[in-house]
Protein backbone atom coordinates (compact mmCIF):
# COMPACT_ATOMS: atom_id res chain seq x y z
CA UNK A 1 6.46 18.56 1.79
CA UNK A 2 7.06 14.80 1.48
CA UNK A 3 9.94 13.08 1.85
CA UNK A 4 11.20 9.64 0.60
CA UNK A 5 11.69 8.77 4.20
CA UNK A 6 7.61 8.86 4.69
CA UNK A 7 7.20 7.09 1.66
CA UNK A 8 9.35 4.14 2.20
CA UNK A 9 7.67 4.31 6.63
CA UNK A 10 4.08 4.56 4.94
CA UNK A 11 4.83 2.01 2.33
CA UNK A 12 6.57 -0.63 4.94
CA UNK A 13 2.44 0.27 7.27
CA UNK A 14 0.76 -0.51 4.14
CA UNK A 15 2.59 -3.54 3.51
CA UNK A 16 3.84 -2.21 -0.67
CA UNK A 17 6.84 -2.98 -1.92
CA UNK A 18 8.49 -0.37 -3.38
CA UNK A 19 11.89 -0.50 -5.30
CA UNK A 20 12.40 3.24 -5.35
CA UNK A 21 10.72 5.01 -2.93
CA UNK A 22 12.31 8.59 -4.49
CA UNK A 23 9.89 7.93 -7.72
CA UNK A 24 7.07 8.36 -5.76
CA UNK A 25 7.56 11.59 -4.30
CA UNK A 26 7.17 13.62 -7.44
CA UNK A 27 3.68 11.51 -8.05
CA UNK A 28 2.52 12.44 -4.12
CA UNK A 29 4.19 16.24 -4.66
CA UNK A 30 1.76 16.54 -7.49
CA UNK A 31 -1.22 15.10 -5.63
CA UNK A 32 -0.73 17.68 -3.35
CA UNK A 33 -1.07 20.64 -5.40
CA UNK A 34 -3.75 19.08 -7.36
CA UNK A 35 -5.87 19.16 -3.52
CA UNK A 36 -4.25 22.61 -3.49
CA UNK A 37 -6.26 23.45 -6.63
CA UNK A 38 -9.36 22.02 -5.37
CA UNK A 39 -9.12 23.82 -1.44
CA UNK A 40 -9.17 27.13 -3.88
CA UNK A 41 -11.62 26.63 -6.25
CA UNK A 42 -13.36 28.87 -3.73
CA UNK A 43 -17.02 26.70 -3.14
CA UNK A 44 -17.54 27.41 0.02
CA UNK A 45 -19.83 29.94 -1.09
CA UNK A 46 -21.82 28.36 -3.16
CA UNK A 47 -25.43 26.88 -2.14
CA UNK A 48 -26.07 23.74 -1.65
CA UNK A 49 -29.89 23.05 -1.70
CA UNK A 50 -31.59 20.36 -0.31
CA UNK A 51 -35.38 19.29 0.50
CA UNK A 52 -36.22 18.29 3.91
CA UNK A 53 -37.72 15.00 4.68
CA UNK A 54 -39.31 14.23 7.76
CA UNK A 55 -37.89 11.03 9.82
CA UNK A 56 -40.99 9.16 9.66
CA UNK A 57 -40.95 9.49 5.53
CA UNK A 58 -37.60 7.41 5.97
CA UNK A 59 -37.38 3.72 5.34
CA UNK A 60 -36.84 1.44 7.97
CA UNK A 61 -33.20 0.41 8.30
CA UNK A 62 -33.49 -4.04 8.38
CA UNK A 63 -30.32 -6.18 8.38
CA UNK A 64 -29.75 -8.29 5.71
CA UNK A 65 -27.53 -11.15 6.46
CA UNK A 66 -25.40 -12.38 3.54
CA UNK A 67 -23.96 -15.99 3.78
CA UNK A 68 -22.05 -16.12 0.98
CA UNK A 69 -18.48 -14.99 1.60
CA UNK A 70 -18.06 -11.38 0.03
CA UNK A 71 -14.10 -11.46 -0.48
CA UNK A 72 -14.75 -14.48 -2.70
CA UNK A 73 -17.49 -12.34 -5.10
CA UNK A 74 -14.74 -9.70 -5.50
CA UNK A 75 -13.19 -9.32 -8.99
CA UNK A 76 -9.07 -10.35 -8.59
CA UNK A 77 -9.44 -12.21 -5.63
CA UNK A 78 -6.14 -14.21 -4.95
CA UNK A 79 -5.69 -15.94 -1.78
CA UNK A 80 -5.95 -13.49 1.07
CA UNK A 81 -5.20 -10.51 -1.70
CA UNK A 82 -7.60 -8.50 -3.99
CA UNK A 83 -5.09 -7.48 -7.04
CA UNK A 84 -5.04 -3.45 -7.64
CA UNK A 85 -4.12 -1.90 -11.39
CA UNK A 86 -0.75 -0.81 -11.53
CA UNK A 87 -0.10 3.00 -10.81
CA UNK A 88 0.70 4.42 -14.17
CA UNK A 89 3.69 7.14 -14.51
């Protein structure tokens, strides 16, 4: 499935440091088979219903400009950064 080697090349794109790349391929193994899970919970046949709306009963999409700079309105803004929660074990 996934090896450390993909971990450390997809951590070193992302720009993470990672001590120990091997501790993270039990967390992604098991991220896996929870998708696994969720590709067989077998909904593809249920129904899905939805009422039709004409196009002309939509809204008309307007820009909105925004002056103020958004990074700087975000929650854990540092510098350049915006600061994640730690992944718990």
């Amino acid at each position: 499935m996934v090896t450390t080697e993909e971990i450390e090349r997809v951590s070193k794109m992302m720009r993470i440091d990672v001590d120990d790349h091997r501790e993270y391929v039990d967390k992604v193994h098991a991220m896996i088979e929870f998708f696994d899970v969720l590709d067989s919970a077998g909904v593809d046949s249920e129904e899905i219903s939805m009422q039709e709306i004409p196009i002309s009963n939509l809204r008309k999409d307007e820009h909105v400009p925004f002056d103020d700079k958004l990074i700087e309105k975000i929650n854990h803004y540092k510098g350049t950064y915006v600061r994640a929660p730690k992944m718990s074990s």
